[in-house]
Protein backbone atom coordinates (compact mmCIF):
# COMPACT_ATOMS: atom_id res chain seq x y z
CA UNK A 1 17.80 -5.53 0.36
CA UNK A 2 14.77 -5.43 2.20
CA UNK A 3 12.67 -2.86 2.11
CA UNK A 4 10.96 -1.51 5.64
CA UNK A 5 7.97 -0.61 4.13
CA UNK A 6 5.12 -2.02 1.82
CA UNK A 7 2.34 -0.42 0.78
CA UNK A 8 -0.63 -2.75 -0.32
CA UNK A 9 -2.46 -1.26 -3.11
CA UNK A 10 -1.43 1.54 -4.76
CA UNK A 11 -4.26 3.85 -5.88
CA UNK A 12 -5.54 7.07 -4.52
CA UNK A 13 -4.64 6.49 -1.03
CA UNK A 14 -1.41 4.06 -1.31
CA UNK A 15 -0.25 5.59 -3.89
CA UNK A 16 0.46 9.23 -1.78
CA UNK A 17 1.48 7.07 0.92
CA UNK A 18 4.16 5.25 -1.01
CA UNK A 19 5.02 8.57 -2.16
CA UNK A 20 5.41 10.32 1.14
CA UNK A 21 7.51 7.62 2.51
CA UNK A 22 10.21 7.33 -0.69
CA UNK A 23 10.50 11.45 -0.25
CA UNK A 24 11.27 11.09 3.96
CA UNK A 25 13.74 7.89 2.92
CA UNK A 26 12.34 5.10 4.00
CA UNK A 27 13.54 1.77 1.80
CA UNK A 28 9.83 1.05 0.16
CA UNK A 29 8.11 -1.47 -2.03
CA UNK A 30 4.47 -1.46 -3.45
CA UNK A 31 2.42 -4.40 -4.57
CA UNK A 32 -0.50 -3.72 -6.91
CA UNK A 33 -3.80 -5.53 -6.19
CA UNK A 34 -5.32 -4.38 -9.78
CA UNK A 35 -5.70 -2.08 -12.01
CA UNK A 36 -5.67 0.86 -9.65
CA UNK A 37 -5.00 3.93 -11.40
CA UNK A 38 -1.69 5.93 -10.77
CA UNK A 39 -2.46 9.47 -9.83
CA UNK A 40 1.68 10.83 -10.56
CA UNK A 41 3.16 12.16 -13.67
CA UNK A 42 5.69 10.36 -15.36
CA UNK A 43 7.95 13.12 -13.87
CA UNK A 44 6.81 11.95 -10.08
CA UNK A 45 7.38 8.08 -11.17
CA UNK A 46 10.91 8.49 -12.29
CA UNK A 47 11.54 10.53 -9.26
CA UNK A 48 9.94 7.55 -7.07
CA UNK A 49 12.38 5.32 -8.73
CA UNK A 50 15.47 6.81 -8.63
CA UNK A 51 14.78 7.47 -4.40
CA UNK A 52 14.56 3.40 -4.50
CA UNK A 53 11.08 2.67 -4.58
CA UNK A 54 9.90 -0.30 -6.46
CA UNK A 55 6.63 -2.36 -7.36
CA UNK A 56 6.93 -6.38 -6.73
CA UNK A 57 4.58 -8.93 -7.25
CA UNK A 58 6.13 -10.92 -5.04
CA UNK A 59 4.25 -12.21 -2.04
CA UNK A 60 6.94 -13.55 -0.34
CA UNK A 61 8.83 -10.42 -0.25
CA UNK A 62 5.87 -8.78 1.70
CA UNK A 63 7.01 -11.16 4.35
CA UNK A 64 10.38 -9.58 4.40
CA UNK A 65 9.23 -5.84 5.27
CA UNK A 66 8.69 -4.38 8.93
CA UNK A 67 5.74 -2.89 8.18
CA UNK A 68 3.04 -3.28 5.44
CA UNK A 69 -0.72 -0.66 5.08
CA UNK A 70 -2.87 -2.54 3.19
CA UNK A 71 -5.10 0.39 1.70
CA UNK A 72 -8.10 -0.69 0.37
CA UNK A 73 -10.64 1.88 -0.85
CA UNK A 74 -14.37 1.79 0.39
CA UNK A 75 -17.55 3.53 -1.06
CA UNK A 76 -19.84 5.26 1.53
CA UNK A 77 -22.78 4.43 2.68
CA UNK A 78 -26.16 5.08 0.91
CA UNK A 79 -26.54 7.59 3.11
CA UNK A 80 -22.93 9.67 2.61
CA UNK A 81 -22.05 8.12 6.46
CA UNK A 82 -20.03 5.18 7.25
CA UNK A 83 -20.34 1.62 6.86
CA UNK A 84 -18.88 -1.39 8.35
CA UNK A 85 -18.87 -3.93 5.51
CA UNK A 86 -16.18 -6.31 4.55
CA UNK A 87 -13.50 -4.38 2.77
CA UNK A 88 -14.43 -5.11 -1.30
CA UNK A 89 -11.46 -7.34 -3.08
CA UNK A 90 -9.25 -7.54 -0.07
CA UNK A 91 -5.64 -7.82 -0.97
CA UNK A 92 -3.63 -10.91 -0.56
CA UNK A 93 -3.22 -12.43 3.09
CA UNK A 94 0.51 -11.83 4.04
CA UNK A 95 2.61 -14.43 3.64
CA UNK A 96 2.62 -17.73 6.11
CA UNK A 97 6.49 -17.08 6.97
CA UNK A 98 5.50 -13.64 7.97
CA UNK A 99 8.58 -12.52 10.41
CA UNK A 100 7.59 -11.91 14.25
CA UNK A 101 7.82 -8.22 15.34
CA UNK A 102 6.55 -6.81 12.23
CA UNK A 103 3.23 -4.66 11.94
CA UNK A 104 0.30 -4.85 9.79
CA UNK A 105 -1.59 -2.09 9.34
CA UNK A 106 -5.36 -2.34 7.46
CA UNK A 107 -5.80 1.37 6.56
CA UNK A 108 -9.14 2.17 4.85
CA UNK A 109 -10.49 5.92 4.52
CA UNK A 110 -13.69 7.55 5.86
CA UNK A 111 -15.03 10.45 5.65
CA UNK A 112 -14.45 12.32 8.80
């Protein structure tokens, strides 16, 4: 089955996300793009799982989803402000058969 959500990179920020989105029932997948660190205890993981969320590896089932958040983690600037460099080890491009009518969403956080 489908899910309706992925959630592209799952460290401090995708992670939560992922989380959120399992707890309010909506189907959802995660693909890693490294060695990000998971921030839940084994008791939240097991919880994830049993709600239906799962981790693929799979490309081509990102192609499959309605909506994917890439969320890609950015250091500061020098000076504690913004920047507006390339995203660092930017996950994989979505798939070529990517379905029409489905949303990408390239979610970064910055201090406010």
């Amino acid at each position: 089955m489908p899910a309706d959500l992925a959630v592209i990179g799952l460290g401090p920020f995708g992670l939560p996300l992922a989380q959120a989105a399992v707890a309010a029932g909506i189907p959802t997948i995660g693909y890693r793009t490294g060695p990000e660190p998971g921030s839940l205890s084994p008791a939240e993981q097991r919880r994830m799982l049993a709600q239906g969320f799962r981790v693929t590896t799979s490309a081509a089932e990102l192609g499959r989803v309605r909506t994917a958040v890439i969320c890609a983690p950015t250091a500061p600037a020098a000076d504690g402000g913004r920047h507006h460099r390339p995203v660092p080890a930017p996950p994989p491009p979505p798939p070529p058969h990517q379905p029409p009518h489905n949303t990408l969403v390239l979610g970064y956080p910055q201090p406010p």
